[in-house]
Protein backbone atom coordinates (compact mmCIF):
# COMPACT_ATOMS: atom_id res chain seq x y z
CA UNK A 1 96.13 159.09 62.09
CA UNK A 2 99.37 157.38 60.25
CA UNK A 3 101.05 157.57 63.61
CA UNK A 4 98.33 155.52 65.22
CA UNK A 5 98.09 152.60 62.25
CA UNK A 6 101.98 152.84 62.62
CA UNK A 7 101.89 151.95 66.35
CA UNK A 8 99.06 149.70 65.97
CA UNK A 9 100.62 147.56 63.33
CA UNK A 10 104.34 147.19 65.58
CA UNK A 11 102.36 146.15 68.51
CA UNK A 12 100.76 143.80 66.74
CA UNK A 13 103.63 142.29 64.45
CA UNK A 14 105.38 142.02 68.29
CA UNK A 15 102.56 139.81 69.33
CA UNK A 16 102.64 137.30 66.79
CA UNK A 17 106.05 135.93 67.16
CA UNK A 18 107.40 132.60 65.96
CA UNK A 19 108.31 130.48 68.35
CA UNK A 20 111.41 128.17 67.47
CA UNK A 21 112.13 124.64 68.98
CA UNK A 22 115.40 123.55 69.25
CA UNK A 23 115.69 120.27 67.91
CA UNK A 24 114.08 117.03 69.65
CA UNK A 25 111.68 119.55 71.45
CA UNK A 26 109.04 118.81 69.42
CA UNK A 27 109.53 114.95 70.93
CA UNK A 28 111.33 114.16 67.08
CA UNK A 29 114.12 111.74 67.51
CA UNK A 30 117.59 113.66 67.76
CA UNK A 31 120.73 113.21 65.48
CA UNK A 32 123.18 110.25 66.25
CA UNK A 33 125.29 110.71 69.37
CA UNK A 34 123.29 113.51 71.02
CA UNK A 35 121.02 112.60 74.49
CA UNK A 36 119.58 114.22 77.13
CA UNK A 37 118.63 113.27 80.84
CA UNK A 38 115.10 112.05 80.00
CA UNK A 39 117.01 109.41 77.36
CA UNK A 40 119.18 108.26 79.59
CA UNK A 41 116.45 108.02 82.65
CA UNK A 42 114.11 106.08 80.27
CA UNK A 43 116.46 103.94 79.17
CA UNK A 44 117.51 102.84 82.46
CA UNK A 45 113.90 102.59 83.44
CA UNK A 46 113.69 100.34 80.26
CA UNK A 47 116.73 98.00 81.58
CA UNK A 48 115.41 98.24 84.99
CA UNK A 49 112.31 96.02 83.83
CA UNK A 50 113.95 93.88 81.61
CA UNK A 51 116.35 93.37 84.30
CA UNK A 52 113.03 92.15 86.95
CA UNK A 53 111.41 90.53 84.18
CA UNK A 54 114.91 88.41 83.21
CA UNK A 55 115.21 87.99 86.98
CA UNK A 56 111.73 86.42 87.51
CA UNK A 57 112.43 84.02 84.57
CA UNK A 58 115.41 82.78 85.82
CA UNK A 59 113.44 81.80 89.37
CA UNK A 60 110.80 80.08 87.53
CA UNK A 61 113.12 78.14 85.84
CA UNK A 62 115.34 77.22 88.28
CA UNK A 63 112.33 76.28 90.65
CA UNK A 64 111.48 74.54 87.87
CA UNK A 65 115.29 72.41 87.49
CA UNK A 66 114.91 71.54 91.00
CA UNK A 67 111.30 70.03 90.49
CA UNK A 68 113.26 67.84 87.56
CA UNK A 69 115.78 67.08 89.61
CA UNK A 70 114.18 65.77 92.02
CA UNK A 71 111.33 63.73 89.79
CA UNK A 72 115.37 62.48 88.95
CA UNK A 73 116.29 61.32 91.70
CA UNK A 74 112.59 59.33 92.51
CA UNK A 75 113.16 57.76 89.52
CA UNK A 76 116.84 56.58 90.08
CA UNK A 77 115.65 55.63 93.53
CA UNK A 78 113.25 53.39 91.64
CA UNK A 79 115.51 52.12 89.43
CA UNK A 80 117.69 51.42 91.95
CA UNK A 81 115.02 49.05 93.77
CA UNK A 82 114.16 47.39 90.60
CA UNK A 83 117.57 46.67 90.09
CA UNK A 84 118.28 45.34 93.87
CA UNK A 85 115.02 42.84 93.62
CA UNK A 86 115.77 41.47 90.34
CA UNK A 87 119.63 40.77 91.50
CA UNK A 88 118.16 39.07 94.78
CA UNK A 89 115.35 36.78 92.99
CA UNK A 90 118.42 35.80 90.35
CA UNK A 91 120.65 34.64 93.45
């Protein structure tokens, strides 16, 4: 009878065991200098759509310059009439 609540008892102590997580398992940041492959993957992921999103700002904006530019040079062209009627009527 002891022998049996002996034997029952280690088998189940053996059952419950603690698990321990190393550190950052748990998804808690890790201490200052350590990283891992998923870090380093998400980061670049990270800079990889900053990179697109910098990239389509850049087009817009320099679709943008040469809409400006050009509105520029209608306007000089203008100008540049304006300036070549009003030197003809003065002659």
């Amino acid at each position: 009878m002891l022998s049996r609540a002996i034997s029952r008892r280690s088998v189940q102590s053996s059952i419950s065991a603690v698990r321990f997580y190393t550190e950052g398992a748990t998804g808690a940041p890790r201490a200052a200098g350590s990283s891992d492959s998923f870090n380093k993957r998400e980061k670049a992921v990270e800079d990889l759509y900053v990179r697109q999103l910098e990239k389509e700002k850049l087009a817009a904006l320099r679709a943008s310059l040469k809409k400006q530019k050009e509105s520029l040079a209608e306007v000089e062209k203008h100008l540049d009439q304006i300036s070549e009627n009003i030197e003809t009527e003065t002659k």
